[in-house]
PDB file of N, CA and C in Angstrom:
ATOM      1  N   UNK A   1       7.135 -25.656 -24.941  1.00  0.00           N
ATOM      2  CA  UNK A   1       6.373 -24.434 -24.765  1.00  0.00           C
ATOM      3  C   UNK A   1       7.275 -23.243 -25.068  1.00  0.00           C
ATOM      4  N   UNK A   2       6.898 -22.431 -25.641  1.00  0.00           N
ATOM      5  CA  UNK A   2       7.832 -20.964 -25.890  1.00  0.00           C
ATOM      6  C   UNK A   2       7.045 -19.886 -25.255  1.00  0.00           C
ATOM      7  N   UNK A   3       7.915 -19.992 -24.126  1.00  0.00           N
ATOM      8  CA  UNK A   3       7.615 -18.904 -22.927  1.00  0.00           C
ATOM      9  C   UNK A   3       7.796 -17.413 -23.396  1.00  0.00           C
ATOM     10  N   UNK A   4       8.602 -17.218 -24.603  1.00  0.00           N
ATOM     11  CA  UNK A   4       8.909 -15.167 -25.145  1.00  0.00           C
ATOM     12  C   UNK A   4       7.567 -15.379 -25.704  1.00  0.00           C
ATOM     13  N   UNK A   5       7.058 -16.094 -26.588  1.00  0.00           N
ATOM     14  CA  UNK A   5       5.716 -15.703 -27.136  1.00  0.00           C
ATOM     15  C   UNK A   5       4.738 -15.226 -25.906  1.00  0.00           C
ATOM     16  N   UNK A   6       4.571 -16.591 -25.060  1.00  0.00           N
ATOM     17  CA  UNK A   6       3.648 -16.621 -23.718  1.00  0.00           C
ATOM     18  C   UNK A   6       4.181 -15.311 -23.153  1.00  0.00           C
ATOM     19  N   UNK A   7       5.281 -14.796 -22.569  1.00  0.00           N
ATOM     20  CA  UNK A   7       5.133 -13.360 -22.204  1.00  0.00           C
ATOM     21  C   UNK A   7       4.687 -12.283 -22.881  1.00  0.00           C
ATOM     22  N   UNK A   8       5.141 -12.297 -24.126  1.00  0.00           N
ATOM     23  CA  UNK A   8       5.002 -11.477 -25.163  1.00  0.00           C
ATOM     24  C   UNK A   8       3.374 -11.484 -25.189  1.00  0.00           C
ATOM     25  N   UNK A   9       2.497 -12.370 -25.534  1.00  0.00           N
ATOM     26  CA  UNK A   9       0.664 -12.193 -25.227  1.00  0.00           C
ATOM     27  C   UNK A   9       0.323 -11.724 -24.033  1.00  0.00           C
ATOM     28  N   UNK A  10       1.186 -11.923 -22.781  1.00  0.00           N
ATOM     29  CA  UNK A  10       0.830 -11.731 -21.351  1.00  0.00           C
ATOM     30  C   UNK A  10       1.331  -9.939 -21.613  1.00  0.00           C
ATOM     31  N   UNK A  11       2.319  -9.413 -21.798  1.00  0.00           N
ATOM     32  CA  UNK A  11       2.898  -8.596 -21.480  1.00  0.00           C
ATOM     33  C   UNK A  11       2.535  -6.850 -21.948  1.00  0.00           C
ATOM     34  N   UNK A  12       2.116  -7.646 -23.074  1.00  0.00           N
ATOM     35  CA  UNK A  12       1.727  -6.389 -24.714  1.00  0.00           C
ATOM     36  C   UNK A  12       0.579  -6.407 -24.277  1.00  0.00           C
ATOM     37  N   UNK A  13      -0.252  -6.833 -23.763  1.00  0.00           N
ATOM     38  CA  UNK A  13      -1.914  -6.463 -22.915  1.00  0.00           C
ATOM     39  C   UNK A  13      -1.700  -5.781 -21.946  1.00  0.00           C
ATOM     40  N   UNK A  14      -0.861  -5.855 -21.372  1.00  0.00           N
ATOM     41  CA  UNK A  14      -0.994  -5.428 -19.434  1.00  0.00           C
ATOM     42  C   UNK A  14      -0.126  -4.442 -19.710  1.00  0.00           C
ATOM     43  N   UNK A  15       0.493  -4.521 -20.396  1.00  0.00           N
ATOM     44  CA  UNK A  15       1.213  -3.072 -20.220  1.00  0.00           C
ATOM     45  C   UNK A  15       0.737  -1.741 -20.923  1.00  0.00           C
ATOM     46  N   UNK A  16      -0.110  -1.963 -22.394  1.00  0.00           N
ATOM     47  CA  UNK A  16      -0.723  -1.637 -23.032  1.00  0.00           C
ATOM     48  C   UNK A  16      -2.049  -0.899 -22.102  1.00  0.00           C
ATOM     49  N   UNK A  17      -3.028  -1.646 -21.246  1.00  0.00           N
ATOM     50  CA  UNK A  17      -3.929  -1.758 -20.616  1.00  0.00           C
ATOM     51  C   UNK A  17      -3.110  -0.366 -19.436  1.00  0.00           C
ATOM     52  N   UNK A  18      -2.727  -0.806 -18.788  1.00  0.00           N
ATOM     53  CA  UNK A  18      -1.767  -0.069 -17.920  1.00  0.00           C
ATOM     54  C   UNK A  18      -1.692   1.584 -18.522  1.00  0.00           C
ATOM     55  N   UNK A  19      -0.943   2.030 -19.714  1.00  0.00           N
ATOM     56  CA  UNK A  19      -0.953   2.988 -20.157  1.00  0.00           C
ATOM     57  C   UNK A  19      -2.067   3.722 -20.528  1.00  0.00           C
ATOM     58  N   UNK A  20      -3.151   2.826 -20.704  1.00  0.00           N
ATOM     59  CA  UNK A  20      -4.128   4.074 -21.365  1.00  0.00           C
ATOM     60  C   UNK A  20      -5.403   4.173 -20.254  1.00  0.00           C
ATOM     61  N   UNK A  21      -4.635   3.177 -19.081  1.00  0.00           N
ATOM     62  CA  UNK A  21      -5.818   3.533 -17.556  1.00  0.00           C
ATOM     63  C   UNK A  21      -5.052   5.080 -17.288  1.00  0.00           C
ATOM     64  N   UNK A  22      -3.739   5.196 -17.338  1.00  0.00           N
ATOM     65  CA  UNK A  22      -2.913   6.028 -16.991  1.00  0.00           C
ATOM     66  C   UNK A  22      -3.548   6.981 -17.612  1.00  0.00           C
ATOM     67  N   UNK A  23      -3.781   6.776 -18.573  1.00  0.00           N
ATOM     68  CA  UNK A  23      -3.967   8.390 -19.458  1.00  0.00           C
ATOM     69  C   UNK A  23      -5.268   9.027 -19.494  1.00  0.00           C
ATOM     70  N   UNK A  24      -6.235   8.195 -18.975  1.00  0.00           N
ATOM     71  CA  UNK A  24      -7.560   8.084 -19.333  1.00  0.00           C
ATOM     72  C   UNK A  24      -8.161   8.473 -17.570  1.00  0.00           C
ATOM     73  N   UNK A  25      -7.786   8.099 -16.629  1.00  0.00           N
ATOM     74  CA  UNK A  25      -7.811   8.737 -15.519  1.00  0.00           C
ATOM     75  C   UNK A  25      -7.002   9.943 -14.487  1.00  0.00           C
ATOM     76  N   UNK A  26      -5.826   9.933 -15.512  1.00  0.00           N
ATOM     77  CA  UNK A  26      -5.337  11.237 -15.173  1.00  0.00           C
ATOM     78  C   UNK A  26      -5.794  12.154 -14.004  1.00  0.00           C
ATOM     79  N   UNK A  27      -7.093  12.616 -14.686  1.00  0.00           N
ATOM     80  CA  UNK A  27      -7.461  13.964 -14.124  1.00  0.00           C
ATOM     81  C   UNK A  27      -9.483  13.572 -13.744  1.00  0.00           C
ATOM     82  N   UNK A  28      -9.444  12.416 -13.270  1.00  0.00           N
ATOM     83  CA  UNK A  28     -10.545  11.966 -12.705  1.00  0.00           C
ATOM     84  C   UNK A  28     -10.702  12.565 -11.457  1.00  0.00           C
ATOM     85  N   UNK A  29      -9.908  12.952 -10.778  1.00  0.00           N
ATOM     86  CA  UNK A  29      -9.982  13.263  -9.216  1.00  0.00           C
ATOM     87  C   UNK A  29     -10.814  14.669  -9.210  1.00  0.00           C
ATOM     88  N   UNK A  30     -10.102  15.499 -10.163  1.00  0.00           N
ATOM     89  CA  UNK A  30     -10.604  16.720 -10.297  1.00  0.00           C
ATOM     90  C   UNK A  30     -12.091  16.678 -10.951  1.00  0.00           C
ATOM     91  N   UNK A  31     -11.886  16.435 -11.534  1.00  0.00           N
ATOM     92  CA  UNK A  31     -13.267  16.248 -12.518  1.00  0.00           C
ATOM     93  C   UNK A  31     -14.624  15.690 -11.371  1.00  0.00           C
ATOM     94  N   UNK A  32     -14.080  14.581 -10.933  1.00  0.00           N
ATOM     95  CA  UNK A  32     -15.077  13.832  -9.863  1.00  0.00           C
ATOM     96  C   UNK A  32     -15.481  15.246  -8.542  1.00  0.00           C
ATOM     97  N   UNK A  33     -14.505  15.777  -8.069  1.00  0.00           N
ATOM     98  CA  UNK A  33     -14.132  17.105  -7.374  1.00  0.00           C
ATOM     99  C   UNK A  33     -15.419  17.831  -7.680  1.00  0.00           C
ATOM    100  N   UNK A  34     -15.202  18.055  -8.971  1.00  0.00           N
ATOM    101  CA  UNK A  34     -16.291  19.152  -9.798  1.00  0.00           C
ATOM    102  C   UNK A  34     -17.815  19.332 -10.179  1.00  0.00           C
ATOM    103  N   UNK A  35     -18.212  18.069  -9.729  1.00  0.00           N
ATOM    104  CA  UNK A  35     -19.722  17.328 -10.496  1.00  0.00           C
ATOM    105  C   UNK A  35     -20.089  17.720  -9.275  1.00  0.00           C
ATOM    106  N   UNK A  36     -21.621  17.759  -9.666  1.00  0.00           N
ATOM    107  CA  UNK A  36     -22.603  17.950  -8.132  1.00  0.00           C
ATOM    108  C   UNK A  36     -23.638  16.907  -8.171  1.00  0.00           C
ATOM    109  N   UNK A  37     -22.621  16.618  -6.729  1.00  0.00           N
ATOM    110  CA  UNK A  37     -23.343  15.495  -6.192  1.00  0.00           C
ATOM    111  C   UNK A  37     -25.009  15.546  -5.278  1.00  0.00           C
ATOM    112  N   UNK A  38     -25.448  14.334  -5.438  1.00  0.00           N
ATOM    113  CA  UNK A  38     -26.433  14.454  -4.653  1.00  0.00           C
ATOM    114  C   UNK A  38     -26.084  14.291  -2.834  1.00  0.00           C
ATOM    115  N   UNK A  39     -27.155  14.876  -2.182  1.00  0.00           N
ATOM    116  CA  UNK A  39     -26.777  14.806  -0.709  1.00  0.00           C
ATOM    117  C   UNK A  39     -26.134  13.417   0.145  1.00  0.00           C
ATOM    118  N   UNK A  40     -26.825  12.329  -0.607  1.00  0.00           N
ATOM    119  CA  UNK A  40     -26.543  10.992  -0.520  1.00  0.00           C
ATOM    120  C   UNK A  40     -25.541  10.277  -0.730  1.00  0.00           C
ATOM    121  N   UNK A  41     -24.760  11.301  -1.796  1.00  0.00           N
ATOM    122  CA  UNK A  41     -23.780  10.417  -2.841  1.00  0.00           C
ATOM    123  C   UNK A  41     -22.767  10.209  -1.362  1.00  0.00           C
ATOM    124  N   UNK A  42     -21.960   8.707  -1.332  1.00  0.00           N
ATOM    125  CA  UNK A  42     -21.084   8.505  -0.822  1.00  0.00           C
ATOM    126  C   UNK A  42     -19.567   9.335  -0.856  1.00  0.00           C
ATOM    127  N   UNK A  43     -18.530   9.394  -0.119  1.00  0.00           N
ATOM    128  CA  UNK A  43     -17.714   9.905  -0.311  1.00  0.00           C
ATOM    129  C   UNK A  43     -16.614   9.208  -1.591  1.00  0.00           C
ATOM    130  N   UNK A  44     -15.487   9.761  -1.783  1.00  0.00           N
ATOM    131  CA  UNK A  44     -14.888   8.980  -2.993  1.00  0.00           C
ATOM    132  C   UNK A  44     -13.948   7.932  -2.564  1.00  0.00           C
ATOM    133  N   UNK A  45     -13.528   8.503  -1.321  1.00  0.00           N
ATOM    134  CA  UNK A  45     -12.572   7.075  -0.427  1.00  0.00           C
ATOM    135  C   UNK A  45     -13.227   5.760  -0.381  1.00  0.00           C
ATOM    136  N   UNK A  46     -14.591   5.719  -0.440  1.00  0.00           N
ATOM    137  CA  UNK A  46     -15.159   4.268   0.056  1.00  0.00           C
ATOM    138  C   UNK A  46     -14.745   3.558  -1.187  1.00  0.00           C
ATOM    139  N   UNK A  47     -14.951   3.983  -2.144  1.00  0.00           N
ATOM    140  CA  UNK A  47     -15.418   2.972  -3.310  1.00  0.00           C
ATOM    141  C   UNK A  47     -14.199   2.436  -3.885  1.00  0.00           C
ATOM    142  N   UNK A  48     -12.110   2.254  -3.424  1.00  0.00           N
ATOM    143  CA  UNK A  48     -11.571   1.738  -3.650  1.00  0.00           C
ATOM    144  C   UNK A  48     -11.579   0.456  -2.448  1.00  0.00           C
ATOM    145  N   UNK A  49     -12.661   1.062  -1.177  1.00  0.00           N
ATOM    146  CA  UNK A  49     -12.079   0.264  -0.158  1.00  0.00           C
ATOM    147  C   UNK A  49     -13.409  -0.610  -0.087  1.00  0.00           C
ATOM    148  N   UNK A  50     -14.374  -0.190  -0.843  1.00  0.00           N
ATOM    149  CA  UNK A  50     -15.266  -1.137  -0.704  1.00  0.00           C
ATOM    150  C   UNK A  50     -16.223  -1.404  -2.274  1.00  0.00           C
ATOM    151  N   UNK A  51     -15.826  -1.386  -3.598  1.00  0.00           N
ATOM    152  CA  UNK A  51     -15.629  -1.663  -4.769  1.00  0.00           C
ATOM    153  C   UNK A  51     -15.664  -3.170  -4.553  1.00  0.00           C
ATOM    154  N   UNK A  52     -13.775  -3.711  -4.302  1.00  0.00           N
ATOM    155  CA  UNK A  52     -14.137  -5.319  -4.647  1.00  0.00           C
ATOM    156  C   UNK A  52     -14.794  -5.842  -3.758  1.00  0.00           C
ATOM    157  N   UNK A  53     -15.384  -5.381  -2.314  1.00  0.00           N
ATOM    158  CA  UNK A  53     -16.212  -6.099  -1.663  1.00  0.00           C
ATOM    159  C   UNK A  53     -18.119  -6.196  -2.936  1.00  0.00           C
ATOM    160  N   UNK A  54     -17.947  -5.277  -2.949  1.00  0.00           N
ATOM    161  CA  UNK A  54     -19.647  -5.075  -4.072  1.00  0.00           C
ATOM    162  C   UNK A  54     -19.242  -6.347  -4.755  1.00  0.00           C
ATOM    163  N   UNK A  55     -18.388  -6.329  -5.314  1.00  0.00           N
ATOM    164  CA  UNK A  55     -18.280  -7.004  -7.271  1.00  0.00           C
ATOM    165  C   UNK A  55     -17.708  -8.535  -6.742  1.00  0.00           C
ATOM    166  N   UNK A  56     -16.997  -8.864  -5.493  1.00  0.00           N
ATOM    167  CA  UNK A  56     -17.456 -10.209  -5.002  1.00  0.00           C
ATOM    168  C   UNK A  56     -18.911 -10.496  -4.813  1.00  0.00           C
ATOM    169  N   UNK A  57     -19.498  -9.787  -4.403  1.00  0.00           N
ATOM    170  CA  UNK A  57     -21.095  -9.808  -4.245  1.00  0.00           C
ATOM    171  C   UNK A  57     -21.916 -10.052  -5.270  1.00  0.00           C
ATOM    172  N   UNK A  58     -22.166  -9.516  -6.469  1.00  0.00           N
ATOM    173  CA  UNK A  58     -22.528  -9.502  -7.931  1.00  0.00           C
ATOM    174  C   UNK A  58     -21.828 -10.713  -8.552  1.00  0.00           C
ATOM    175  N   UNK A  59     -20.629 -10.800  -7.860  1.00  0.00           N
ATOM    176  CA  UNK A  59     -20.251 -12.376  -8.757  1.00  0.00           C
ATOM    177  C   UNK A  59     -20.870 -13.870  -8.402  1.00  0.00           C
ATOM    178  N   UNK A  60     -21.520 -13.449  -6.828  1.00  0.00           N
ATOM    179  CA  UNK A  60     -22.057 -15.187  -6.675  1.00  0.00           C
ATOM    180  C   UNK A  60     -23.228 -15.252  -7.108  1.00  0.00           C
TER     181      UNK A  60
END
């Protein structure tokens, strides 16, 4: 098995992937900040703390 290739496919994705979440959410906080929400809309804290609970849900 040649494990530099196997990192090298593992590595050049995720790090790749990594950089352009970086760049691409930047300035989400503000932006999200800025929109008008409806009276209903949840706050923005829930949805890292309860996100993968949903999408376990949708997966069975």
């Amino acid at each position: 098995m040649n494990y530099g290739k196997l990192a090298k496919s593992v590595l050049v994705p995720v790090v790749g992937g990594s950089f352009v979440g970086i760049f691409a959410t930047r300035n989400s906080k503000e932006i999200y900040g800025k929109l008008k929400k409806p009276a209903f809309a949840p706050p923005s804290w829930t949805f890292p703390l309860l996100g993968p609970a949903f999408i376990r849900l949708w997966d069975c």
